[in-house]
Protein backbone atom coordinates (compact mmCIF):
# COMPACT_ATOMS: atom_id res chain seq x y z
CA UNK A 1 -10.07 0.04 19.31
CA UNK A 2 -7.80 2.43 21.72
CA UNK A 3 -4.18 1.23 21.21
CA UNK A 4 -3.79 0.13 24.85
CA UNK A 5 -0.82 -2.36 24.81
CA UNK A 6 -0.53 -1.44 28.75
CA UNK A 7 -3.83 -2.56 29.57
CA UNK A 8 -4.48 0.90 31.87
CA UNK A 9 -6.01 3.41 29.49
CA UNK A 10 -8.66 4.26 31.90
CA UNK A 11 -6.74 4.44 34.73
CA UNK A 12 -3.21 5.95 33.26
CA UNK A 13 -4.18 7.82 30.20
CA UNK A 14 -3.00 6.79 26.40
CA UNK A 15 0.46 4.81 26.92
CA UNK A 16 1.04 5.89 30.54
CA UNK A 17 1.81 9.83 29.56
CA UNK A 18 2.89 11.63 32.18
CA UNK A 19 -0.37 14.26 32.22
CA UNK A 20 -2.54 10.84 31.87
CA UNK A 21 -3.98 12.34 29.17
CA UNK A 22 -7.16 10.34 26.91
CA UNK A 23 -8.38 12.72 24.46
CA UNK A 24 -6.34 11.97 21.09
CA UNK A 25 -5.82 15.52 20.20
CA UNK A 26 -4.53 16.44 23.62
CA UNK A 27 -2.15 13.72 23.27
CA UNK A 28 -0.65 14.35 19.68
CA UNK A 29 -0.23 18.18 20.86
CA UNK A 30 1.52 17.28 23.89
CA UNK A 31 3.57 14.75 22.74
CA UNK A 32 4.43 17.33 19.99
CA UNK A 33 5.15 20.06 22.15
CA UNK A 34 7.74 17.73 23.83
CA UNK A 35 9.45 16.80 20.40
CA UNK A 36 9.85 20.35 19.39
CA UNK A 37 11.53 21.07 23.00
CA UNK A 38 13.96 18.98 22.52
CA UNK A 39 14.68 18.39 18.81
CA UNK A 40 17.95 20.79 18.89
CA UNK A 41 18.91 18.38 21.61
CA UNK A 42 18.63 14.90 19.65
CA UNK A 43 19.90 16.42 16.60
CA UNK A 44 23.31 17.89 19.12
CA UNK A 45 23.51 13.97 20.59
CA UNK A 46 23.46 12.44 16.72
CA UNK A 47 26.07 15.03 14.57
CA UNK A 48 28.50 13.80 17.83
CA UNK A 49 27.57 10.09 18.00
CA UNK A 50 30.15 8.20 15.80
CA UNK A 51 29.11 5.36 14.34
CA UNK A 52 25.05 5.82 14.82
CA UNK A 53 23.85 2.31 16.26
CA UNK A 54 20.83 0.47 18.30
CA UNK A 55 21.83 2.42 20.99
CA UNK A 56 21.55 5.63 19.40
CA UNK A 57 18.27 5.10 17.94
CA UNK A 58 16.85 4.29 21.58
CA UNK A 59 18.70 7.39 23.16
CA UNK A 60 17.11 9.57 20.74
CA UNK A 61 14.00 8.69 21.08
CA UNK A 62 14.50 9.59 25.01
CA UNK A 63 15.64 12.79 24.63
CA UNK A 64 12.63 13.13 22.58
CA UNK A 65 9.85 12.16 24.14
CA UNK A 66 10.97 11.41 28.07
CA UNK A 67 9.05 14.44 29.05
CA UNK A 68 6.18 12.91 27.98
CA UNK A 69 6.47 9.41 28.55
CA UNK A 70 8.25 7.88 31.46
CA UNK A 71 9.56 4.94 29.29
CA UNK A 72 10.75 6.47 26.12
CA UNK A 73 13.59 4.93 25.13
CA UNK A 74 12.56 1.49 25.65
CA UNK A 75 11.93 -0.59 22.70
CA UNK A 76 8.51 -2.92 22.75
CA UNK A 77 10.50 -5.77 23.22
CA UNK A 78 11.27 -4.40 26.29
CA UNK A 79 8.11 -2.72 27.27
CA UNK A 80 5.44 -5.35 25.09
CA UNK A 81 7.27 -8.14 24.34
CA UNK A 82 4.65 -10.71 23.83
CA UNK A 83 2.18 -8.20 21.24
CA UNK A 84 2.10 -8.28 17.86
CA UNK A 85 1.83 -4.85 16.69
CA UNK A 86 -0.08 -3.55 13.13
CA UNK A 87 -1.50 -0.52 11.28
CA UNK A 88 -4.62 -1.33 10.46
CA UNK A 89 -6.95 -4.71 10.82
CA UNK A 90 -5.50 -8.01 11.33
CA UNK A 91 -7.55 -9.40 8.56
CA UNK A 92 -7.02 -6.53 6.42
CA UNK A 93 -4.69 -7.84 3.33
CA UNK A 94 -3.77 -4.06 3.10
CA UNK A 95 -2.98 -3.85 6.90
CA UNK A 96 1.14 -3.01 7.47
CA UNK A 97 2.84 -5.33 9.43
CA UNK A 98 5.64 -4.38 11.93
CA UNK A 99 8.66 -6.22 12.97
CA UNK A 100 8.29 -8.76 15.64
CA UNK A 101 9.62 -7.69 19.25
CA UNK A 102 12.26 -9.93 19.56
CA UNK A 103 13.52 -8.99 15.86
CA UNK A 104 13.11 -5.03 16.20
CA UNK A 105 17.18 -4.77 16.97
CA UNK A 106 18.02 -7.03 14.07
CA UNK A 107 16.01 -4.87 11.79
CA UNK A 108 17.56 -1.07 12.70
CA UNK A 109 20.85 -2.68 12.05
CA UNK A 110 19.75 -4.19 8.98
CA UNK A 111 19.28 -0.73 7.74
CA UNK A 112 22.12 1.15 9.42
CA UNK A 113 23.83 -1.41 7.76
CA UNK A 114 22.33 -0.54 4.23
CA UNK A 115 22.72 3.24 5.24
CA UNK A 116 26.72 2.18 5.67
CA UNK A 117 27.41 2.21 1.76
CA UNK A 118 26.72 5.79 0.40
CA UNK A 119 26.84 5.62 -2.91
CA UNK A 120 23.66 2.80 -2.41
CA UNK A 121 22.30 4.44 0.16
CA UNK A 122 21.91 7.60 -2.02
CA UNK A 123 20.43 5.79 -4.93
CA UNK A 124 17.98 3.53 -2.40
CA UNK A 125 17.18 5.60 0.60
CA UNK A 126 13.55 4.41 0.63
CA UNK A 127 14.87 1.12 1.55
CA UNK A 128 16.74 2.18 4.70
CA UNK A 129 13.53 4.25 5.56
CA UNK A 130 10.85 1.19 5.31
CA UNK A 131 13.17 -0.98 6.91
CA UNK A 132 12.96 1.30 9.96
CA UNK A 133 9.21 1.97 9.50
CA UNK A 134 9.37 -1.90 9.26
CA UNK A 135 11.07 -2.47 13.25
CA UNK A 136 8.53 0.16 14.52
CA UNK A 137 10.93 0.06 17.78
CA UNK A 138 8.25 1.65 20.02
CA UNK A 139 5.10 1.98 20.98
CA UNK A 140 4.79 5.32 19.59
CA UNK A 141 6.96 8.53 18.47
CA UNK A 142 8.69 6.00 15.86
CA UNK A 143 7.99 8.45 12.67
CA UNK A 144 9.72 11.54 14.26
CA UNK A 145 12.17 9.79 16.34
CA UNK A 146 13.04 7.64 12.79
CA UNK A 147 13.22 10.65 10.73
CA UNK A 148 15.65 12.37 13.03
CA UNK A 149 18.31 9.44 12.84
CA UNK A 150 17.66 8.97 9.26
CA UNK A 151 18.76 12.79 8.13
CA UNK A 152 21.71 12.45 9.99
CA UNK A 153 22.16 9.09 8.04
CA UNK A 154 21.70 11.26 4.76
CA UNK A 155 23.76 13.63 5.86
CA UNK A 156 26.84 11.43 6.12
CA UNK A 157 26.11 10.20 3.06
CA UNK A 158 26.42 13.62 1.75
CA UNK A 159 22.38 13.65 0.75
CA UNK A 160 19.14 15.14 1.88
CA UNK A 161 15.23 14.82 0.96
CA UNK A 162 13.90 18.19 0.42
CA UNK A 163 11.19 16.98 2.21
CA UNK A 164 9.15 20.38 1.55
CA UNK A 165 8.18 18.77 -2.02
CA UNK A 166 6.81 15.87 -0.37
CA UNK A 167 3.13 15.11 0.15
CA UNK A 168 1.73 13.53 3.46
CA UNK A 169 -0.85 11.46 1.76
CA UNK A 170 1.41 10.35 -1.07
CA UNK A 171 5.06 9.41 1.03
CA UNK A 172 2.89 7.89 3.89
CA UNK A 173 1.51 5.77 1.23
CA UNK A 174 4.53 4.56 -0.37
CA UNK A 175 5.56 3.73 2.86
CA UNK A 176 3.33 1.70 3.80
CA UNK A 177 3.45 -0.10 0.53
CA UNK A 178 7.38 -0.09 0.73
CA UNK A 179 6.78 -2.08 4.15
CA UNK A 180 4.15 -4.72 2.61
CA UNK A 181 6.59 -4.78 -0.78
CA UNK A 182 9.67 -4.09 0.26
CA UNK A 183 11.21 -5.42 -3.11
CA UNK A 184 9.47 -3.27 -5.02
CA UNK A 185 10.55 -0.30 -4.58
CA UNK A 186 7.67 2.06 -3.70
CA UNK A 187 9.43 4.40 -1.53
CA UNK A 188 12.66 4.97 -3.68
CA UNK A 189 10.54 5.73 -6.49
CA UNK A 190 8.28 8.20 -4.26
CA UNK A 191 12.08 9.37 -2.53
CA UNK A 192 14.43 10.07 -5.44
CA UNK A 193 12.72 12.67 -7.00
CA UNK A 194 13.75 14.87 -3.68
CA UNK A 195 17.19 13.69 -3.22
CA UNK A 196 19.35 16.85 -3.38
CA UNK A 197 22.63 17.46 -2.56
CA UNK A 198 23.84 18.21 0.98
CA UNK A 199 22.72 21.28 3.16
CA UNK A 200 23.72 21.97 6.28
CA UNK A 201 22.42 20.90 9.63
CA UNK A 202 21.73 24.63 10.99
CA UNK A 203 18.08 24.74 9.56
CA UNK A 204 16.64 21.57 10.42
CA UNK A 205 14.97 22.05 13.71
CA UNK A 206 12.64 24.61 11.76
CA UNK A 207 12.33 22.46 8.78
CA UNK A 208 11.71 18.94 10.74
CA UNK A 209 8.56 21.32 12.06
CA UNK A 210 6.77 21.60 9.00
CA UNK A 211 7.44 17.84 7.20
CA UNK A 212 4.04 16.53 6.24
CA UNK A 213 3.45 13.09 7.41
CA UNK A 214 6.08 13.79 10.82
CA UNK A 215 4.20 11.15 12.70
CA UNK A 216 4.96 8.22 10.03
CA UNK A 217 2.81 5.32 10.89
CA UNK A 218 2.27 6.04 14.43
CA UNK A 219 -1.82 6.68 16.19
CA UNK A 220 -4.03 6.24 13.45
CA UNK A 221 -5.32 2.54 13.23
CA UNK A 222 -2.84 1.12 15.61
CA UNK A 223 -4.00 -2.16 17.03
CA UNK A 224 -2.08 -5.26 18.69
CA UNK A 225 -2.34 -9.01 19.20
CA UNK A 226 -0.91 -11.65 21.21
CA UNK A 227 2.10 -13.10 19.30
CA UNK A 228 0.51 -16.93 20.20
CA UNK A 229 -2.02 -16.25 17.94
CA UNK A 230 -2.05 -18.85 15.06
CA UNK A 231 -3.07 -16.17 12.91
CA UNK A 232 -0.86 -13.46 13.54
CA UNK A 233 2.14 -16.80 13.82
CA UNK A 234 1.23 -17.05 10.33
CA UNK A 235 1.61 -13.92 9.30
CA UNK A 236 5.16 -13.91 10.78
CA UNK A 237 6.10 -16.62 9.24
CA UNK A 238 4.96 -15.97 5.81
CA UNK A 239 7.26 -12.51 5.74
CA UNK A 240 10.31 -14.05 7.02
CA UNK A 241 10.34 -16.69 4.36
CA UNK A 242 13.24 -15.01 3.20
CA UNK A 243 16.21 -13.47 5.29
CA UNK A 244 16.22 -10.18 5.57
CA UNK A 245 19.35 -9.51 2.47
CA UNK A 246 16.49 -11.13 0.35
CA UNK A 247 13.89 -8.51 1.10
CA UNK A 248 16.52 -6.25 -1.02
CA UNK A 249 15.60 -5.59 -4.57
CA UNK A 250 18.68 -6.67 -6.79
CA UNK A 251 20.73 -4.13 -8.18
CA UNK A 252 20.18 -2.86 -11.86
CA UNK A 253 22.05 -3.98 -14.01
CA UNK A 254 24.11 -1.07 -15.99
């Protein structure tokens, strides 16, 4: 199933890119080519934004990828607001689910809210990480634009992942699992192992280059639904049992 949320694939290439592009390799090394063009850029616009919010999530995800798609920027409740987005099968129990459209906002500042408290943050940065995997804000570049905003978020906190010791297969993974189990901890048990103390900024773009699994959760597997589906209604309604505080593991006691 082509991810074609737009309805136009044939006509305007994968997600309206601006070379109307079809072939999937094409379109990963052009959209790629874009991100490294402008990653100094985004990673200028967050070390200056003060406090990161919504706002900057969506502005950096612009400067990303707006030479490649005329509506990066825009979140998929404003672009898709009536799909249901997933990674994987809808009736696969080990499909990941992705915030609803209308909840996407709620989510980021769920976990720039989480990212807020440092001393937590550095202990549980998986759980700041799946919750933005989790709001999946657009219809694609989420995993670089997401991993952008949340170094600067470690760096703040005086943290980094040396992401260099990470494995593709394995943190992708956890991820995944951290969004279908978000109280278990998969992804601060994958994470902590690589939290290291601060480094400076002047390296990243050439590091951000070479982190296995850059993409997150995006192209592979992608599919969509109408959110008045019973089904997929169900499905909603069966992960937001529980506020969002109540997805958070409780603390250790010690």
């Amino acid at each position: 199933m082509t991810f074609d949320p737009f309805g136009d694939f044939e006509a305007a290439g994968y997600l309206q890119n601006s070379l109307q592009l079809k072939d999937p390799t094409e379109v990963k090394e052009s959209e790629h080519l874009s991100f490294e063009l402008s990653i100094e850029e985004a990673l200028a616009y967050l070390a200056k934004k003060k406090p990161i919010d919504y706002k900057t999530v969506l502005k950096v995800h612009e400067i990303l990828f707006s030479g490649f798609y005329h509506w990066a920027g825009k979140d998929r409740n404003e672009l898709v607001p009536h799909l249901a987005v997933f990674k994987g099968s809808l009736n696969d129990p080990r499909s990941t689910v992705f915030e609803r459209p209308d909840s996407i906002k709620m989510s980021v500042d769920y976990a720039l809210k989480l990212a807020a408290d440092k001393k937590r943050f550095r202990d549980h940065p998986g759980g700041v990480m799946g919750q933005l995997a989790f709001a999946h804000p657009f219809l694609d570049g989420n995993g670089r634009a997401i991993l952008l905003v949340f170094m600067e978020l470690c760096y703040r906190a005086e943290f980094a992942i040396d992401w260099s010791r990470t494995s593709k297969d394995d943190y992708l993974r956890a991820l995944s699992d951290e969004i279908r189990e978000p109280r278990e901890r998969h992804l601060d048990n994958y994470l902590n192992p690589f939290v290291v103390d601060i480094s400076s900024r002047d390296e990243w773009p050439e590091t951000i280059g070479g982190i296995r699994g850059l993409d997150g959760l995006d192209k592979e597997d992608i599919t969509y639904e109408n959110l008045d589906n019973p089904q997929v209604q169900q499905i909603y309604k069966a992960y937001r049992a529980q506020p969002l505080g109540a997805r958070e593991p409780p603390e250790s006691g010690g």
